[in-house]
C-alpha atoms as a PDB file:
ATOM      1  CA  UNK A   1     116.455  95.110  98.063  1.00  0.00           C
ATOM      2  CA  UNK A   2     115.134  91.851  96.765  1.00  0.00           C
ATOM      3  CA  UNK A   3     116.959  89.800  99.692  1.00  0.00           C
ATOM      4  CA  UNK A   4     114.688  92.181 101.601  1.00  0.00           C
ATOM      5  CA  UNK A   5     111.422  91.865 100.037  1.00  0.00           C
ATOM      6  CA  UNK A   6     112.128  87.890 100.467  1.00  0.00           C
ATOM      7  CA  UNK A   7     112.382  87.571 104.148  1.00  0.00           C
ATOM      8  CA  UNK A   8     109.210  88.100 106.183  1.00  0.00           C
ATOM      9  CA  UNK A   9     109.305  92.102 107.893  1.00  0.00           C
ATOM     10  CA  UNK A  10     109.459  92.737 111.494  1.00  0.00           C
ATOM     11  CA  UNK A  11     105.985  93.874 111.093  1.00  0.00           C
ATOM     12  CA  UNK A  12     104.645  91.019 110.146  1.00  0.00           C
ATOM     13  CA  UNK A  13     106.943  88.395 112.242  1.00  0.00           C
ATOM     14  CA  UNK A  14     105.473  90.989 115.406  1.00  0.00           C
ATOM     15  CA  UNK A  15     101.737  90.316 113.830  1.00  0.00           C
ATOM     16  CA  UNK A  16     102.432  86.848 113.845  1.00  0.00           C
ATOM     17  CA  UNK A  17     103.562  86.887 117.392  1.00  0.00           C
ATOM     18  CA  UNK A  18     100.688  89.295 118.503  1.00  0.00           C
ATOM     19  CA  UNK A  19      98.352  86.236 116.901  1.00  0.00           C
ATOM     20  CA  UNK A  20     100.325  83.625 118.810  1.00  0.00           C
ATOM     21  CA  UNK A  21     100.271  85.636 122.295  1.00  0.00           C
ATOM     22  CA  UNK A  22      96.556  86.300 122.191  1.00  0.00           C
ATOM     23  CA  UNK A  23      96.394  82.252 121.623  1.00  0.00           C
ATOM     24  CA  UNK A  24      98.465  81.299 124.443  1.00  0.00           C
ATOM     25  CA  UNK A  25      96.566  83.855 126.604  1.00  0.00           C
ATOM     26  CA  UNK A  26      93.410  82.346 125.994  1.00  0.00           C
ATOM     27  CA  UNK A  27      94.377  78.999 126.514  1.00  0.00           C
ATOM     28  CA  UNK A  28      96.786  79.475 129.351  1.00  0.00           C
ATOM     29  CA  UNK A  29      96.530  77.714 132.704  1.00  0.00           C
ATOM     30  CA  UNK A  30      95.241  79.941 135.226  1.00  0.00           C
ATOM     31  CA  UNK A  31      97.069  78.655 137.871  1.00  0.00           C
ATOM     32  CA  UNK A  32     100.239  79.064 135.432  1.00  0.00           C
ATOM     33  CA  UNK A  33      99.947  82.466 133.294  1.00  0.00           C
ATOM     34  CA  UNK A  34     102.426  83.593 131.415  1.00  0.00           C
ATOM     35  CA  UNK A  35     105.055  86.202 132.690  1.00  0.00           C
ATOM     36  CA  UNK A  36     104.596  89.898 132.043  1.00  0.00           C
ATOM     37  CA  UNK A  37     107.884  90.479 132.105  1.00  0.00           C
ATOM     38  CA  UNK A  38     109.300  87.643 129.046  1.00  0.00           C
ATOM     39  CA  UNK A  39     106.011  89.080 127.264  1.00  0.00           C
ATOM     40  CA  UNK A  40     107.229  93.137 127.435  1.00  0.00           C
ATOM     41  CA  UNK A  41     110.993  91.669 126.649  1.00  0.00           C
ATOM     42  CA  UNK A  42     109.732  90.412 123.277  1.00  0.00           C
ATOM     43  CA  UNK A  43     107.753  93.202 122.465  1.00  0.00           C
ATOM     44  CA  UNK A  44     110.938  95.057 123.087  1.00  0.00           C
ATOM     45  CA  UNK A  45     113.074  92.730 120.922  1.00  0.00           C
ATOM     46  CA  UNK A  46     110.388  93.358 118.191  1.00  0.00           C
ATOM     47  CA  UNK A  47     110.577  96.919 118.733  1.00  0.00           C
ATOM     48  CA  UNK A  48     114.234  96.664 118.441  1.00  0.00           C
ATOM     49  CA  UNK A  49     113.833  94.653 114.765  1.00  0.00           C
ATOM     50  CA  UNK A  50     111.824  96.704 112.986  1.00  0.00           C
ATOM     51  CA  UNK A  51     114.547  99.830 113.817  1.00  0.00           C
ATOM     52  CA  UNK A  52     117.283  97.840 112.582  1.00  0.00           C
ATOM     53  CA  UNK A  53     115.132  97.318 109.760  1.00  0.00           C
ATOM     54  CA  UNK A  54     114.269 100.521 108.852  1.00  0.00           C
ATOM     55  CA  UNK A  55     118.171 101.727 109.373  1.00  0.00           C
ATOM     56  CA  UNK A  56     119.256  98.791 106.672  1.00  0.00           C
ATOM     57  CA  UNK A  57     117.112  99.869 104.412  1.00  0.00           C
ATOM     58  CA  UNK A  58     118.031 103.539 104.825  1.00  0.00           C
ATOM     59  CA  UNK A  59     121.952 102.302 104.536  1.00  0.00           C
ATOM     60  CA  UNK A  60     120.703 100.934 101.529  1.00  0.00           C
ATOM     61  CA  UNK A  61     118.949 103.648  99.977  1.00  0.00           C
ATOM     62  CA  UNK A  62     121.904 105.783 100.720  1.00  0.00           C
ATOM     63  CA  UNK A  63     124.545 103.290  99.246  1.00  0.00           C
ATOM     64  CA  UNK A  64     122.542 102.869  96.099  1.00  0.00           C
ATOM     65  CA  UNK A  65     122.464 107.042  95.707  1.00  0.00           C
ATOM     66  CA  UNK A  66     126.585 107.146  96.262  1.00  0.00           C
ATOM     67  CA  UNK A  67     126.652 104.232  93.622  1.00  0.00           C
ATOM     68  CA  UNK A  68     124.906 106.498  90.968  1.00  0.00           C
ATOM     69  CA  UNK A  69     126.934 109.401  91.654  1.00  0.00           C
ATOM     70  CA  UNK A  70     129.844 107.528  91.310  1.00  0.00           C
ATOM     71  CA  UNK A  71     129.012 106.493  88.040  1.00  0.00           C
ATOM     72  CA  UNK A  72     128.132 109.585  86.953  1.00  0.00           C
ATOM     73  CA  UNK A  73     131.228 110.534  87.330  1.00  0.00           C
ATOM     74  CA  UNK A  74     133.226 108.396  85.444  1.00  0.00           C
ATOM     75  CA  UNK A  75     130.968 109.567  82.329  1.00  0.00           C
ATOM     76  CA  UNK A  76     133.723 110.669  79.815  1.00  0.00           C
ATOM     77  CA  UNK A  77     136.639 108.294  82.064  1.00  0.00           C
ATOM     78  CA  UNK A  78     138.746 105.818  80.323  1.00  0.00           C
ATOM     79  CA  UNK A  79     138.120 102.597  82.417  1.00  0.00           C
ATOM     80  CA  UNK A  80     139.696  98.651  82.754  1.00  0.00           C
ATOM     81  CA  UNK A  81     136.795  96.005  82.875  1.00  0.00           C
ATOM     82  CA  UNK A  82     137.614  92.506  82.858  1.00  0.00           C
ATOM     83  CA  UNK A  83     135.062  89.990  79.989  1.00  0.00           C
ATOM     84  CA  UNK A  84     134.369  86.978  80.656  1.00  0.00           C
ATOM     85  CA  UNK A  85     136.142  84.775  77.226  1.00  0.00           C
ATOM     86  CA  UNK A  86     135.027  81.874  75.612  1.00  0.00           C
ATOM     87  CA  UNK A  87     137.526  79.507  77.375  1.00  0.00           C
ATOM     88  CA  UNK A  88     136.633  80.403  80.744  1.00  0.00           C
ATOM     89  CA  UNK A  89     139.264  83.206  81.306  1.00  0.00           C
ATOM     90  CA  UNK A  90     138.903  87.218  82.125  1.00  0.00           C
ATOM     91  CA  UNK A  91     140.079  89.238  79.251  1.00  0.00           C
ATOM     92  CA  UNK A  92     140.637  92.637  80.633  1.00  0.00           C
ATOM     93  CA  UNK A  93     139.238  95.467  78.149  1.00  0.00           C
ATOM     94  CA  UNK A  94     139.686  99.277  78.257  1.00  0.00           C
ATOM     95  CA  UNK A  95     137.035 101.916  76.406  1.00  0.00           C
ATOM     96  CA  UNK A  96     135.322 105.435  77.569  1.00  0.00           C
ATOM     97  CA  UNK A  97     132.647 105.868  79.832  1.00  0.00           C
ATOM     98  CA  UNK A  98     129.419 107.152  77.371  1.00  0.00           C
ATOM     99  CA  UNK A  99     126.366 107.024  80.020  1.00  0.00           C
ATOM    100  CA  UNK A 100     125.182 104.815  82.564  1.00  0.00           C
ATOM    101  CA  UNK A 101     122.040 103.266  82.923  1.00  0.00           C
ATOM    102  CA  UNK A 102     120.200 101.078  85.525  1.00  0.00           C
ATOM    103  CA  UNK A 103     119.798  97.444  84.503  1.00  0.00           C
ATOM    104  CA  UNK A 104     116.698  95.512  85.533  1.00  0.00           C
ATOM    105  CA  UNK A 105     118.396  93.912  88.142  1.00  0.00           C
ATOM    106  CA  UNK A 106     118.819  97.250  89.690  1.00  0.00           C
ATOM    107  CA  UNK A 107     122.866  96.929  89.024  1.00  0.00           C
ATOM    108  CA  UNK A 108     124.652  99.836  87.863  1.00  0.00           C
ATOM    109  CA  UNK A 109     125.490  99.327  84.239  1.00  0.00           C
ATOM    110  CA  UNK A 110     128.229 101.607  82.236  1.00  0.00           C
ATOM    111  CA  UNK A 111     128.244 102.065  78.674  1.00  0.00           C
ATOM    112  CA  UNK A 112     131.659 101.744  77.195  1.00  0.00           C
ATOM    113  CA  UNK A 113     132.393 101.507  73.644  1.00  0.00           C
ATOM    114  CA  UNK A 114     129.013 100.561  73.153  1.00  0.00           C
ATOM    115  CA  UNK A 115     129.008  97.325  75.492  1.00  0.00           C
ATOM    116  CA  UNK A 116     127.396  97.058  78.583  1.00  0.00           C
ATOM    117  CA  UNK A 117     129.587  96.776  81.707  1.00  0.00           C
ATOM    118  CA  UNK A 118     128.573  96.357  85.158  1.00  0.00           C
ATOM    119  CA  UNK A 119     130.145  99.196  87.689  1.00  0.00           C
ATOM    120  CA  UNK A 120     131.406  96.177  89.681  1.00  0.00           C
ATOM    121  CA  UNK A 121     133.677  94.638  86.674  1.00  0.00           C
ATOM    122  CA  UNK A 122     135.237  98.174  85.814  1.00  0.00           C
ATOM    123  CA  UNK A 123     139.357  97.191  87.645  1.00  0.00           C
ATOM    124  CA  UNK A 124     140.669 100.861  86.888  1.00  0.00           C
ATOM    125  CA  UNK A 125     139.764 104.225  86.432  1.00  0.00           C
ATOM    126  CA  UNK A 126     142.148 107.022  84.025  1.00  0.00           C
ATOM    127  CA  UNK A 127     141.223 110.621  83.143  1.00  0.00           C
END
């Protein structure tokens, strides 16, 4: 969601180019105004944005809720996480699955024999 919140909406790139038209119509050329129809096929391009918006971010709000539930689940699990070492290698690691918790960066984090472990390092999964 941050990558989101970083690029400028479809709301406001279509407010931007609402300000710009209303420009360019008042300082047109009357003998050259602009076409109707490239006008209504932007507007419909814009239209188009903001839906595609709206479905990402309803992908995302749905992938984030599977994410959680999937964690969840593996509360009481015996999972493989790979560490990063001290020379630069991946030791791989094994404990139970205690809780999980949201980390400020919004990842998933599990608890596992009390370290913190992102969702996305955890390699295997046992019963």
């Amino acid at each position: 969601m941050t990558a989101i919140a970083a690029t400028a909406s479809s709301s406001d790139i279509q407010m931007n180019y609402m300000k710009l038209l209303v420009k360019q119509l008042q300082n047109q050329n009357p003998l050259e105004p602009l076409d109707n129809k490239d006008m209504a096929a932007q507007l419909a391009q814009f239209s188009q944005l903001q839906q595609a918006e709206k479905l990402n971010t309803s992908f995302s709000q749905m992938l984030e809720s599977v994410q959680r539930s999937y964690a969840s689940s593996l509360i009481g699990k015996t999972v493989s996480y790979g560490t990063p070492a001290a020379d630069g290698t991946i030791d791989m690691r094994t404990g139970e699955v205690a809780e999980v918790l949201l980390g400020s960066d919004g990842a998933i984090l599990l608890t596992v024999d009390d370290r913190q472990v992102r969702l996305a390092d955890v390699v295997s999964i046992r019963e």
